[in-house]
N, C-alpha and C. Protein backbone atom coordinates (compact mmCIF):
# COMPACT_ATOMS: atom_id res chain seq x y z
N UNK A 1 -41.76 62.33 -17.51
CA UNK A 1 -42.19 61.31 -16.59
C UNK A 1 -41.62 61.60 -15.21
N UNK A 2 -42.62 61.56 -13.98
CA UNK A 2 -42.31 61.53 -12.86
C UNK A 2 -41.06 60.38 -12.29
N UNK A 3 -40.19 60.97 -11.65
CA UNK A 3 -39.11 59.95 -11.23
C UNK A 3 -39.78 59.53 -9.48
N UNK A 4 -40.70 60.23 -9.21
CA UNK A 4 -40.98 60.24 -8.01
C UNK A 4 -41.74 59.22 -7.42
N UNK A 5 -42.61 58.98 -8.28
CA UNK A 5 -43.71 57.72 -7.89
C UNK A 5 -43.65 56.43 -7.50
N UNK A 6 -43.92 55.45 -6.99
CA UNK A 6 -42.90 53.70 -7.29
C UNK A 6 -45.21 52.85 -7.38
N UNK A 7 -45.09 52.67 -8.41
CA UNK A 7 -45.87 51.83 -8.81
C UNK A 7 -46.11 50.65 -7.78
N UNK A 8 -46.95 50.54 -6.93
CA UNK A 8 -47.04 49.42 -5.77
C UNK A 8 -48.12 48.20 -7.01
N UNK A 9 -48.59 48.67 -8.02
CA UNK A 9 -49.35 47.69 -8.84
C UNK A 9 -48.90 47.69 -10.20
N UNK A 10 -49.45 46.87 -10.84
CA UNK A 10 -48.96 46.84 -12.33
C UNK A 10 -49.88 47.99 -13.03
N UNK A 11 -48.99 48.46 -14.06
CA UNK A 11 -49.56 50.00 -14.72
C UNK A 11 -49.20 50.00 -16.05
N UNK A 12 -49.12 51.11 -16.71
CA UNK A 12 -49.08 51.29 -18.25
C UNK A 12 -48.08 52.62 -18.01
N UNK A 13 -47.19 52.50 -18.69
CA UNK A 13 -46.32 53.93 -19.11
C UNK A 13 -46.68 54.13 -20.65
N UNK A 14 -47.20 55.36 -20.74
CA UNK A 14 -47.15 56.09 -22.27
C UNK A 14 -46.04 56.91 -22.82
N UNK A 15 -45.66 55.46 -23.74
CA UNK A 15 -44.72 56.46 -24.73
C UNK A 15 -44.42 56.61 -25.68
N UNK A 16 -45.91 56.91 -26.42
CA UNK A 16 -46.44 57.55 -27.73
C UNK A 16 -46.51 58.88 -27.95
N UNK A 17 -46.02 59.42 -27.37
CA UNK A 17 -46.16 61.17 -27.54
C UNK A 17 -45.35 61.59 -28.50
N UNK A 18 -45.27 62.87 -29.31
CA UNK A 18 -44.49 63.43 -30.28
C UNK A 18 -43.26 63.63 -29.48
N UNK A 19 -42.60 63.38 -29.09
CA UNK A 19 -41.53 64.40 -28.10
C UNK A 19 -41.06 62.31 -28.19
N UNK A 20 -41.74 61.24 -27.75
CA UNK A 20 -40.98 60.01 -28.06
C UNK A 20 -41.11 59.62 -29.70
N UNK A 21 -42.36 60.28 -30.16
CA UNK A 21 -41.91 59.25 -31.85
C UNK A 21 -40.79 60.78 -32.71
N UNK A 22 -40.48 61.10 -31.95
CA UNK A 22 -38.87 61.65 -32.25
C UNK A 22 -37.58 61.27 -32.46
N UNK A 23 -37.89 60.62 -30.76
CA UNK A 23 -36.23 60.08 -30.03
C UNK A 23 -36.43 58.44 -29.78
N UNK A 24 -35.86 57.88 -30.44
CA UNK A 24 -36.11 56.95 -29.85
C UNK A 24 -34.95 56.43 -28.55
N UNK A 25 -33.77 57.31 -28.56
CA UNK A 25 -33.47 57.03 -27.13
C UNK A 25 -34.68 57.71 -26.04
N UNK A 26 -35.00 58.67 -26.13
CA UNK A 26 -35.95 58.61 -24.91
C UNK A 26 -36.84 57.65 -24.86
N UNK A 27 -37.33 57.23 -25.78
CA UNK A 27 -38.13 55.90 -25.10
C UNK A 27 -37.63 54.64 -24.30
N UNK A 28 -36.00 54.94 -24.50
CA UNK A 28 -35.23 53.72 -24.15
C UNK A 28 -35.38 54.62 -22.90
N UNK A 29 -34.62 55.50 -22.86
CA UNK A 29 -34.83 56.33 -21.47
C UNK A 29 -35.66 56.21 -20.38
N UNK A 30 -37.06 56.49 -20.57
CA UNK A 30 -38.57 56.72 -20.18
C UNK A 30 -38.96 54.87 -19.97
N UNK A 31 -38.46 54.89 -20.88
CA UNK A 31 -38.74 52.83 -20.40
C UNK A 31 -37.77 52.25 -18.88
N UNK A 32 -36.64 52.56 -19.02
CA UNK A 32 -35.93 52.64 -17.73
C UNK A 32 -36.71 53.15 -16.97
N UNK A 33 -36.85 54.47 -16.70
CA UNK A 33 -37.21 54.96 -15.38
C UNK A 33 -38.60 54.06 -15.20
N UNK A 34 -39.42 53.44 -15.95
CA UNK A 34 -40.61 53.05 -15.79
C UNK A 34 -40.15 51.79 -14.85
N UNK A 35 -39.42 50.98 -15.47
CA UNK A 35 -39.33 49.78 -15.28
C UNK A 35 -38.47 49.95 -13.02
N UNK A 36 -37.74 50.69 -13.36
CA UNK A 36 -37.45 51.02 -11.90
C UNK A 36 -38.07 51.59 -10.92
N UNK A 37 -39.50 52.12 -11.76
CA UNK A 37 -40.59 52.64 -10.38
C UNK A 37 -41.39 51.71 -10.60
N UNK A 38 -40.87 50.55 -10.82
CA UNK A 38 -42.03 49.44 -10.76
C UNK A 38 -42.00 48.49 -9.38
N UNK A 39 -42.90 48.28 -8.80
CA UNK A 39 -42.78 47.79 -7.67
C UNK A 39 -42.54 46.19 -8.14
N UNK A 40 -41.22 45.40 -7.12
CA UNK A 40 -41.19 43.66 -7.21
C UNK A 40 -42.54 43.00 -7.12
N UNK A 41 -42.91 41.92 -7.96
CA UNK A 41 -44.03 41.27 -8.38
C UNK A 41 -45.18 41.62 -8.76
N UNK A 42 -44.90 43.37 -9.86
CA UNK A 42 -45.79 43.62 -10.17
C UNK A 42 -45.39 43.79 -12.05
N UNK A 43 -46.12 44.42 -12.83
CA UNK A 43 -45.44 44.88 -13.81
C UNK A 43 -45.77 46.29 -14.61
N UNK A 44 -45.57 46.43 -15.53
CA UNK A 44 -45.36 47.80 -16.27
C UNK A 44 -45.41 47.47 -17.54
N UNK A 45 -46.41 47.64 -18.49
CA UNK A 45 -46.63 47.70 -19.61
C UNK A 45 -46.12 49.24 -20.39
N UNK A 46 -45.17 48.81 -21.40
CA UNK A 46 -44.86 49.86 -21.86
C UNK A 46 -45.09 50.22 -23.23
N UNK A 47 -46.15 50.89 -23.75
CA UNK A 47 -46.77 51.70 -24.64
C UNK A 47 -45.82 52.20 -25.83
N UNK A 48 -45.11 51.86 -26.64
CA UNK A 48 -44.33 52.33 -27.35
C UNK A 48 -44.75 52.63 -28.64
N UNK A 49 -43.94 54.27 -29.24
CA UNK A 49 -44.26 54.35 -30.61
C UNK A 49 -43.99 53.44 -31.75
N UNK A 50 -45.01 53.41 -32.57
CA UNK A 50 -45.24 52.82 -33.82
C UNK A 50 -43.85 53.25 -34.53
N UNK A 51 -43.81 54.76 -34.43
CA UNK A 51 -42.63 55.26 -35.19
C UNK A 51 -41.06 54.30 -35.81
N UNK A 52 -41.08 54.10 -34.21
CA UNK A 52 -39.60 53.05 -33.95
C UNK A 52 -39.94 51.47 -34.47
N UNK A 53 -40.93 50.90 -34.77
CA UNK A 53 -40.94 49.53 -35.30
C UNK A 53 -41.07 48.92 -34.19
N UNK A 54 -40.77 47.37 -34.17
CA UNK A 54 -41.04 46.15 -33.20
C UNK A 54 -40.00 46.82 -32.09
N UNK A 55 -40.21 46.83 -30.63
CA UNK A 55 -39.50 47.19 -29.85
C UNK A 55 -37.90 46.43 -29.05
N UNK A 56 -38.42 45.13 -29.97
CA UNK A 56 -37.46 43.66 -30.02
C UNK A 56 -35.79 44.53 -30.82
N UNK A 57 -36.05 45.20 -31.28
CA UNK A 57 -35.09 45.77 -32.62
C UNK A 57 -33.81 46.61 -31.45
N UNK A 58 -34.90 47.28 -30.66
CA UNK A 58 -34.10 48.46 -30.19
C UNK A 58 -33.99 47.82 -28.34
N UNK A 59 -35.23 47.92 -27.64
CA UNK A 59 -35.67 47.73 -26.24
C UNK A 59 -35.45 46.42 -25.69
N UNK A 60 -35.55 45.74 -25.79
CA UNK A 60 -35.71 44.27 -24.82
C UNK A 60 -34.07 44.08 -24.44
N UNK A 61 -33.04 44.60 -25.27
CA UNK A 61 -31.96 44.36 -25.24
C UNK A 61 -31.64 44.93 -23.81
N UNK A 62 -31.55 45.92 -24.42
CA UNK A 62 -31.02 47.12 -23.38
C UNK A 62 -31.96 46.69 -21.91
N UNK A 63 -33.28 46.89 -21.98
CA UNK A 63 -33.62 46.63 -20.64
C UNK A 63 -33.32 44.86 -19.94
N UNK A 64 -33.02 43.78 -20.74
CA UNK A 64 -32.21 43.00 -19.93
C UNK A 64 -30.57 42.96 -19.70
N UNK A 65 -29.96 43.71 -20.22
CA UNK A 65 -28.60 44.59 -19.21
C UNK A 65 -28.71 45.18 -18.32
N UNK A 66 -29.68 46.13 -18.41
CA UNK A 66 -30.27 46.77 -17.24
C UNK A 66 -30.55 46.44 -16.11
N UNK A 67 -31.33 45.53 -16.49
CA UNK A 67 -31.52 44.37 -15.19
C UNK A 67 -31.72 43.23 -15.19
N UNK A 68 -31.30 42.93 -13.92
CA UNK A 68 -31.06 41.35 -14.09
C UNK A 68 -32.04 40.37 -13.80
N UNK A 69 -32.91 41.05 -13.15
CA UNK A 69 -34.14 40.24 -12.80
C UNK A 69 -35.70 40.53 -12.93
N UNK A 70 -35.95 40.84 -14.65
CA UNK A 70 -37.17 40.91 -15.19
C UNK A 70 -36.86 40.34 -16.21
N UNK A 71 -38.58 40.16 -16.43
CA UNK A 71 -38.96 39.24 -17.91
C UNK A 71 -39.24 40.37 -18.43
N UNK A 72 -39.03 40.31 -19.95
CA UNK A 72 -39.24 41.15 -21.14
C UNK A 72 -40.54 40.17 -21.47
N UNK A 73 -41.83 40.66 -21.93
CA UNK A 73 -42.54 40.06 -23.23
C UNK A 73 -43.54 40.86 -23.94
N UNK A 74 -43.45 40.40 -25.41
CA UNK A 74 -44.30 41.73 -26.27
C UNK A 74 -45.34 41.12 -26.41
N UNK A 75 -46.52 41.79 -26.07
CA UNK A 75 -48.15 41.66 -25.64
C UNK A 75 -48.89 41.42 -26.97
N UNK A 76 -48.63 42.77 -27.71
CA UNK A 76 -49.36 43.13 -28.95
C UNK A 76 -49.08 44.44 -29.39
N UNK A 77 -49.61 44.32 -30.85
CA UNK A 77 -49.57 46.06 -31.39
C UNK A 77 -50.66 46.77 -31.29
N UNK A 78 -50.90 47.97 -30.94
CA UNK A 78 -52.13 48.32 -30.60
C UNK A 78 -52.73 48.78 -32.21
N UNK A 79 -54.11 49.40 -31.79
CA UNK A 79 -54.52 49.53 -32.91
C UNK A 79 -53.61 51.01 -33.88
N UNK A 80 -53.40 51.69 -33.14
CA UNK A 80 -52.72 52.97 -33.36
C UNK A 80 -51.31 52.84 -34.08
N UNK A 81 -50.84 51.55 -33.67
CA UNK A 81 -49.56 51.31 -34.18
C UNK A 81 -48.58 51.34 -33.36
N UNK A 82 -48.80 51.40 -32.15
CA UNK A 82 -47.99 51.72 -31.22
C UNK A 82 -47.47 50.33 -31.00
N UNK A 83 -46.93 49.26 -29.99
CA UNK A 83 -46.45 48.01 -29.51
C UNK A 83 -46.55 48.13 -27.75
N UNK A 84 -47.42 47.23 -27.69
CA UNK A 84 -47.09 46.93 -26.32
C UNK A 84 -46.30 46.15 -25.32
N UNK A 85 -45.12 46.04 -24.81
CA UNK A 85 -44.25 45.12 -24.10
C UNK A 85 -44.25 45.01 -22.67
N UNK A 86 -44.62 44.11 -21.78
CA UNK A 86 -45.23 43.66 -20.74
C UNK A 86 -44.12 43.29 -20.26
N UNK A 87 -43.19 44.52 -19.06
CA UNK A 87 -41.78 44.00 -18.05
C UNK A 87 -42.09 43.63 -16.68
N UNK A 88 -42.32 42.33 -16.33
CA UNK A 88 -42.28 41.85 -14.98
C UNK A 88 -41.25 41.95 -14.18
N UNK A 89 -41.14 42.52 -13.14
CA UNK A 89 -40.50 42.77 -12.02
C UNK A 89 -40.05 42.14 -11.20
């Protein structure tokens, strides 16, 4: 994932790839950097592998330590199995 970009709108980060239903720290990883190229009052839907289960288990934690001023909320599971979690900025 590009560290370079800053999201001026709300977007989707994918992180269903073999290289994340591996690690599931990189998704914790790759979810950070997402959530910080997210532009204020927009958001970032984050695409997560099926692999890792409900993202409540591992993610929501960590990204509200992270920061102090977003909402965490889980959208849905996609059809693939993946989970979608919707971080407002």
């Amino acid at each position: 994932m590009s560290q370079e970009t800053t999201h001026d709108t709300s977007w989707s980060a994918n992180l269903e790839g073999p290289d994340h239903a591996a690690s599931r720290e990189l998704v914790v990883e790759e979810s950070v950097a997402a959530v910080e190229r997210t532009a204020p009052g927009t958001h970032v839907n984050l695409v997560t592998h099926g692999d890792h289960g409900h993202p409540e288990a591992y993610l929501y934690d960590e990204l509200r330590e992270r920061f102090d001023d977003v909402t965490v909320e889980y959208v849905d599971q996609c059809g693939c199995g993946g989970y979608v979690t919707r971080v407002h900025v």
